[in-house]
Protein backbone atom coordinates (compact mmCIF):
# COMPACT_ATOMS: atom_id res chain seq x y z
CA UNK A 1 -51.24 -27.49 -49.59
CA UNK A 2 -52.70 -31.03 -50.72
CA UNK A 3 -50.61 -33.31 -50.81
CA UNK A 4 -51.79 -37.29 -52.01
CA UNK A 5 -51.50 -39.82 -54.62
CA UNK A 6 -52.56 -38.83 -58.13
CA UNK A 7 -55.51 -41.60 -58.13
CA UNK A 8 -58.47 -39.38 -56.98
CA UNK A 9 -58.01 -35.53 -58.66
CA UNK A 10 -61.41 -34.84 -58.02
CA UNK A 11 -60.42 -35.07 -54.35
CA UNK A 12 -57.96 -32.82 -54.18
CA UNK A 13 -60.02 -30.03 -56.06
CA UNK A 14 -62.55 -30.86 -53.53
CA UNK A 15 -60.15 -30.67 -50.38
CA UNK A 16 -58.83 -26.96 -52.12
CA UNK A 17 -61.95 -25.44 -52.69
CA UNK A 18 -63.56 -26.70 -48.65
CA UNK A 19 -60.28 -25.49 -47.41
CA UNK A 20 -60.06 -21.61 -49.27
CA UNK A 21 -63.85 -21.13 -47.91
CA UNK A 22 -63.42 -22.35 -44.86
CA UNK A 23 -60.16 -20.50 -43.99
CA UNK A 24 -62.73 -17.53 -45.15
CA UNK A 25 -64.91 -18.59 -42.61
CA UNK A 26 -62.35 -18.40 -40.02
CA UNK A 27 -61.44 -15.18 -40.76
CA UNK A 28 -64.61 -13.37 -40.66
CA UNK A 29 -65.47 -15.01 -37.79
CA UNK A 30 -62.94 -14.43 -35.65
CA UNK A 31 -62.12 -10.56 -37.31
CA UNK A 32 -63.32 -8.81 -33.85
CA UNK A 33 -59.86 -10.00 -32.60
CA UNK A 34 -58.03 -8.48 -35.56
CA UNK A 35 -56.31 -9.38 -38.46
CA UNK A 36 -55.11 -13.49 -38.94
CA UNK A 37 -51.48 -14.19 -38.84
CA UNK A 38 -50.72 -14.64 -42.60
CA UNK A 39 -47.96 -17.28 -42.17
CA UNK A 40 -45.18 -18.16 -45.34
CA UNK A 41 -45.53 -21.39 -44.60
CA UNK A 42 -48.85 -23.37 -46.37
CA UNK A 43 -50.95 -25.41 -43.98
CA UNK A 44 -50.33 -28.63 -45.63
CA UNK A 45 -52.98 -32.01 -45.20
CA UNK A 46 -51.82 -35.47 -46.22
CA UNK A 47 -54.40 -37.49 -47.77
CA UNK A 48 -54.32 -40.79 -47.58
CA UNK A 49 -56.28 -43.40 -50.37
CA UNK A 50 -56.83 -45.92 -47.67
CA UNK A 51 -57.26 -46.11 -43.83
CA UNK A 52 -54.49 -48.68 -43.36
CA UNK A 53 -52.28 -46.35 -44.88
CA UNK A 54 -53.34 -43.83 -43.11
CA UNK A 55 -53.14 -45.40 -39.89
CA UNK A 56 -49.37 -47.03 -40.88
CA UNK A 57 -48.12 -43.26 -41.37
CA UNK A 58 -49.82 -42.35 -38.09
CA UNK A 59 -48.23 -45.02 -35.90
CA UNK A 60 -44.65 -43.71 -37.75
CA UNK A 61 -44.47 -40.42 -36.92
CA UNK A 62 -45.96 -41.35 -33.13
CA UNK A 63 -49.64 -40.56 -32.97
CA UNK A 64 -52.23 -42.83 -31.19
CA UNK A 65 -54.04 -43.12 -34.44
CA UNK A 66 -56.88 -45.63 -33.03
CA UNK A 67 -57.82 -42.77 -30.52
CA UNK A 68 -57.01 -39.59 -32.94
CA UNK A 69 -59.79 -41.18 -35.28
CA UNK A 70 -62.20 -40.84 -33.09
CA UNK A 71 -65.22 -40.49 -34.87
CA UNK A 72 -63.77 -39.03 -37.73
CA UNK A 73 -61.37 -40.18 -40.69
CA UNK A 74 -58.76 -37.50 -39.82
CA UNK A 75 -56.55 -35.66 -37.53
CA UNK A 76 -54.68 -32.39 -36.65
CA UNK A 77 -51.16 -33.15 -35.77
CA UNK A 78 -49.94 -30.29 -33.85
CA UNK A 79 -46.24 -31.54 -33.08
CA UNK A 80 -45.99 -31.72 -36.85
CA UNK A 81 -47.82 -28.84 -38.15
CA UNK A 82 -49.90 -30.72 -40.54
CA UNK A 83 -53.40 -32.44 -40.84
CA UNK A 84 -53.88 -36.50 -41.84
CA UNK A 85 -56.73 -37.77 -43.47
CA UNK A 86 -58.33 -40.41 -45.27
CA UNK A 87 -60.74 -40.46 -48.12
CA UNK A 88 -63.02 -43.50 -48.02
CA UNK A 89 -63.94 -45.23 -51.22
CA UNK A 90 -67.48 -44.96 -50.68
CA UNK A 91 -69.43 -41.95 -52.58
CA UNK A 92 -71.47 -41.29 -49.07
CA UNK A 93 -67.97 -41.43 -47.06
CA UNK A 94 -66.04 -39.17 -49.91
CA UNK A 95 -68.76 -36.52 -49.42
CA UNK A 96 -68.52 -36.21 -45.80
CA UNK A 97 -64.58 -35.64 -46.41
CA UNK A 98 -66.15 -31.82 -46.03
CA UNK A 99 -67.35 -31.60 -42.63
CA UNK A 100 -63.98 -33.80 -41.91
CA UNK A 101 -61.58 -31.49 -43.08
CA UNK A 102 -63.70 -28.80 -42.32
CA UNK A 103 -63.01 -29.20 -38.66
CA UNK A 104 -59.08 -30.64 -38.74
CA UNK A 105 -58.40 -27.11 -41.01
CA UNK A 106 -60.37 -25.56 -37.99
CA UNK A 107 -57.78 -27.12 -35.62
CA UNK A 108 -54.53 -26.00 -37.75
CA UNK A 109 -56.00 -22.89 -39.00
CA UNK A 110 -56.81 -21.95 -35.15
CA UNK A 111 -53.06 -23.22 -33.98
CA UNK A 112 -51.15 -20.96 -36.99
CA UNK A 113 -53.37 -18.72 -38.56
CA UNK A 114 -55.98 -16.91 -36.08
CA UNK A 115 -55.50 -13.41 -34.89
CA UNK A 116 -54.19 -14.71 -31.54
CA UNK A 117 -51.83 -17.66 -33.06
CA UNK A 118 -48.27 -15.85 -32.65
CA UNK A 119 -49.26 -16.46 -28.43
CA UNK A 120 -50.98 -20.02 -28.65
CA UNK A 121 -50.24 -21.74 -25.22
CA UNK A 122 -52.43 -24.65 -24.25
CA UNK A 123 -50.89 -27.37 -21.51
CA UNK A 124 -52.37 -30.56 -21.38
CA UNK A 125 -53.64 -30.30 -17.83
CA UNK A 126 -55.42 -26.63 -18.53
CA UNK A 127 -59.49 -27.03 -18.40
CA UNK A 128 -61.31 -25.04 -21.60
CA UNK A 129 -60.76 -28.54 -23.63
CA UNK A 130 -64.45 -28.24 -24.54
CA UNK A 131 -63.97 -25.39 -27.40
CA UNK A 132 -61.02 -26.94 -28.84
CA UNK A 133 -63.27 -29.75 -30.22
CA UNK A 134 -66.40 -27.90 -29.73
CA UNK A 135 -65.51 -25.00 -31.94
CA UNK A 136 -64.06 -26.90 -34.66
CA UNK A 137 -67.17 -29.16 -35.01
CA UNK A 138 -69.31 -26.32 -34.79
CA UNK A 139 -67.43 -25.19 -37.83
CA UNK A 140 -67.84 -28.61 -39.37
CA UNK A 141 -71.53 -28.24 -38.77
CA UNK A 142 -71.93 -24.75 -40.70
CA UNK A 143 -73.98 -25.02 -43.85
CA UNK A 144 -70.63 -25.11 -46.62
CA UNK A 145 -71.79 -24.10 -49.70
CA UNK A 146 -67.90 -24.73 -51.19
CA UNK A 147 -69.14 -24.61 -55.11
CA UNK A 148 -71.01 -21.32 -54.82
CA UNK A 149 -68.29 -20.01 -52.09
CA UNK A 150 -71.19 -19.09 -49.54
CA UNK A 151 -71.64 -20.42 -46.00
CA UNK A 152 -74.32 -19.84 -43.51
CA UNK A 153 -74.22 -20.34 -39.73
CA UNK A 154 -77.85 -21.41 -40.04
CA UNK A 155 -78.29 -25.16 -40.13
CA UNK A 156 -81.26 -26.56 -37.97
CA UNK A 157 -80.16 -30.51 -38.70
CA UNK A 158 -76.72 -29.89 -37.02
CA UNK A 159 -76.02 -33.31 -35.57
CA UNK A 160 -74.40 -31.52 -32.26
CA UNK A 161 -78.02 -29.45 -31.82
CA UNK A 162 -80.66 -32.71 -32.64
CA UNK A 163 -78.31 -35.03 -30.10
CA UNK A 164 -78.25 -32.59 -27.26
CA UNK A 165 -81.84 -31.61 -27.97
CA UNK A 166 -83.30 -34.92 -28.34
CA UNK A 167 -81.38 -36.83 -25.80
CA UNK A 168 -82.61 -37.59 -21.85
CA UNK A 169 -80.71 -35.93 -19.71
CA UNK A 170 -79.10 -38.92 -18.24
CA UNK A 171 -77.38 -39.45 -21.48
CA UNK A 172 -75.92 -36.46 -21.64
CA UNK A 173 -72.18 -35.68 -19.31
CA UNK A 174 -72.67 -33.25 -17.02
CA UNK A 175 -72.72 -29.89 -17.78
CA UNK A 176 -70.38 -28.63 -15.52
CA UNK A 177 -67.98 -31.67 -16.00
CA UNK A 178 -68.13 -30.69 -20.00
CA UNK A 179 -66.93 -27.06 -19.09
CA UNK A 180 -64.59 -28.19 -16.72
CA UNK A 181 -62.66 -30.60 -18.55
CA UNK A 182 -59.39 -30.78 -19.84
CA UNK A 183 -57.59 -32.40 -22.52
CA UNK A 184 -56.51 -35.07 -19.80
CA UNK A 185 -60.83 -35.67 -18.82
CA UNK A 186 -61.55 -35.70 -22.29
CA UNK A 187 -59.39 -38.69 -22.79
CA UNK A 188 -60.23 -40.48 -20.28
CA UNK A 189 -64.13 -40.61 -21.83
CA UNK A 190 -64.77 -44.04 -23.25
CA UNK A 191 -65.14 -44.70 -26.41
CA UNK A 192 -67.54 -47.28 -26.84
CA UNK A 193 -71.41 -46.75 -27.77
CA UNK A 194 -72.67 -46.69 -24.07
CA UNK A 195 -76.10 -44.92 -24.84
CA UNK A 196 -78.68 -44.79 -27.32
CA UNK A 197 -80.54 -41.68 -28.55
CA UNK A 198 -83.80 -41.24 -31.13
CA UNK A 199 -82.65 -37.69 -33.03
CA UNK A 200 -85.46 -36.05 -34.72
CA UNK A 201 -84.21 -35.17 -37.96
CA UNK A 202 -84.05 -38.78 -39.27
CA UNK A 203 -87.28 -40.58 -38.70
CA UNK A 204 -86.44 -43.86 -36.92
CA UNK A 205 -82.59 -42.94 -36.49
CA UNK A 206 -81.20 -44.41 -33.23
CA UNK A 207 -77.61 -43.64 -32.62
CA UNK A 208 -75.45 -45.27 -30.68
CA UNK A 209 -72.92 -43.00 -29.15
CA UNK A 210 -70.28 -43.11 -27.21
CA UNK A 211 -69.51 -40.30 -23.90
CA UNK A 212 -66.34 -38.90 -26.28
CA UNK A 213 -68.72 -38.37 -28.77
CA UNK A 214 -71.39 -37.00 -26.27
CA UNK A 215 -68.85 -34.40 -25.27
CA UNK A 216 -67.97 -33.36 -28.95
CA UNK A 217 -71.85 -32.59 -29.02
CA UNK A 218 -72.44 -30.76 -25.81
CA UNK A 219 -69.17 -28.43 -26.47
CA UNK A 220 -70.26 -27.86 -30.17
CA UNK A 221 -74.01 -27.11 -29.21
CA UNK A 222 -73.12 -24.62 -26.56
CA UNK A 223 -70.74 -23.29 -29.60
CA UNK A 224 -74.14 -23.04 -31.84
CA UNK A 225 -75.55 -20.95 -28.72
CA UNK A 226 -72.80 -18.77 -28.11
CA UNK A 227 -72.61 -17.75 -31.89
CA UNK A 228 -76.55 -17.41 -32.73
CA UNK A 229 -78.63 -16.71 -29.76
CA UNK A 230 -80.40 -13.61 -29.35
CA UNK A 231 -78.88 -12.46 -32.41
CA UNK A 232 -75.84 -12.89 -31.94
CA UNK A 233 -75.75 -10.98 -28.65
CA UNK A 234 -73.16 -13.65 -26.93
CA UNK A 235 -70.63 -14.33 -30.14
CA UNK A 236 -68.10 -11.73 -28.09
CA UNK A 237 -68.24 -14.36 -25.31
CA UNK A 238 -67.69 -16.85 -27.44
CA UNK A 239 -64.53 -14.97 -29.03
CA UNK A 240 -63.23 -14.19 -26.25
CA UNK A 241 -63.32 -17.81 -24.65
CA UNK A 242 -61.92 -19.23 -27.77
CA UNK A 243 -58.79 -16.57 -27.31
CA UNK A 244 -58.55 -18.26 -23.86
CA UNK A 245 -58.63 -21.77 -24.27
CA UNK A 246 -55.99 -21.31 -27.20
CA UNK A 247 -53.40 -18.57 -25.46
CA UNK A 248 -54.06 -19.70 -21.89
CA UNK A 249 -54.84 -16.64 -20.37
CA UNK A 250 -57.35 -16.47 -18.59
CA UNK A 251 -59.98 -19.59 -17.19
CA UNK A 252 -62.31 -20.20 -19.43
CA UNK A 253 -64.80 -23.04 -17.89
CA UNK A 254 -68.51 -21.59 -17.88
């Protein structure tokens, strides 16, 4: 459910169509752990025209919008069962509202819809906080293909993949500490551009990133791994894990 102003339809349609495929996605992903919980309810995503409105409607209902941003234009609210965004006016900004909602859906659809959703249990201080962001960005970084309603887990310029693969390895956390962390750690990361890294698939691109944003990458790269290598050999693990961190069953640090 989409709800926004009337200003921008072609939004909307585009906010419909990302979020039917990608709630496909989800489910044949995650099938090995059985049927998704088909809930009455709609997920519903407020879209906002501007980010000061967004932001206004954030600070309302008692987010910490200025940290929920992160480096994206949206969140997943779980206390409210719902998912804010913004749509910036810029064409480049508007098109990347589909790796954006791509991963907040991930978030919601994960909390109320996935196979194990009926038990989700997750307490702040519980480590395994690296697949709540890393799995949802790995799903942001799937090839989309919303207008032909195809996807593909194949997509060599993944921005989690060229940053961990191109970076020293003092610029990256440490591994351990990634694995480790919990929602309280991840917090804590600054999140201020403290290093700078040359990625290969831009020629000349030098980003400036911050450690929150060098965790997102490390726990969505290790997601890329988990799901692809050796053909797929490890996706179980990474099922399994994702069960974990979400239900709070079992420890789920590698």
């Amino acid at each position: 459910l989409v709800v926004t102003p009337p200003g921008r339809p072609g939004v909307v349609a585009r906010a419909l169509s990302i979020g039917t495929l990608v709630e496909r996605v989800l489910a044949e992903i995650t099938a090995p752990l059985g049927r998704p919980v088909r809930a009455a309810e709609p997920l519903t995503l407020l879209l906002y025209e501007t980010r000061e409105e967004y932001l206004a409607h954030s600070r309302a209902s008692g987010e910490n919008p200025e940290q929920a941003l992160g480096w994206t234009s949206g969140h997943y609210s779980l206390a409210e069962d719902l998912s804010r965004m913004y749509v910036p006016e810029d064409d480049a900004g508007a098109r990347r509202l589909i790796g954006v909602y791509a991963h907040e859906l991930t978030h919601h659809w994960l909390a109320r819809r996935a196979p194990f959703a009926a038990h989700t249990r997750r307490a702040e201080g519980e480590r395994g906080y690296w697949l709540v962001e890393g799995f949802a960005t790995f799903v942001e970084e799937l090839a989309l293909d919303p207008a032909n309603d195809a996807w593909s887990a194949a997509n060599p310029r993944a921005w989690s993949q060229d940053l961990v693969a191109s970076a020293d390895a003092a610029d990256l956390l440490g591994w351990d500490a990634v694995f480790d962390a919990s929602h309280e750690d991840f917090a804590r990361l600054s999140t201020e551009p403290s290093r700078s890294i040359t990625l290969a698939w831009r020629l000349g691109a030098l980003a400036r990133e911050s450690e929150a944003r060098v965790f997102y990458a490390q726990a969505a790269a290790t997601c890329h791994w988990l799901y692809a290598s050796d053909s797929g050999a490890r996706r179980g693990v990474l099922l399994d894990l994702l069960r974990c961190a979400y239900t709070g069953t079992a420890d789920v640090a590698l």
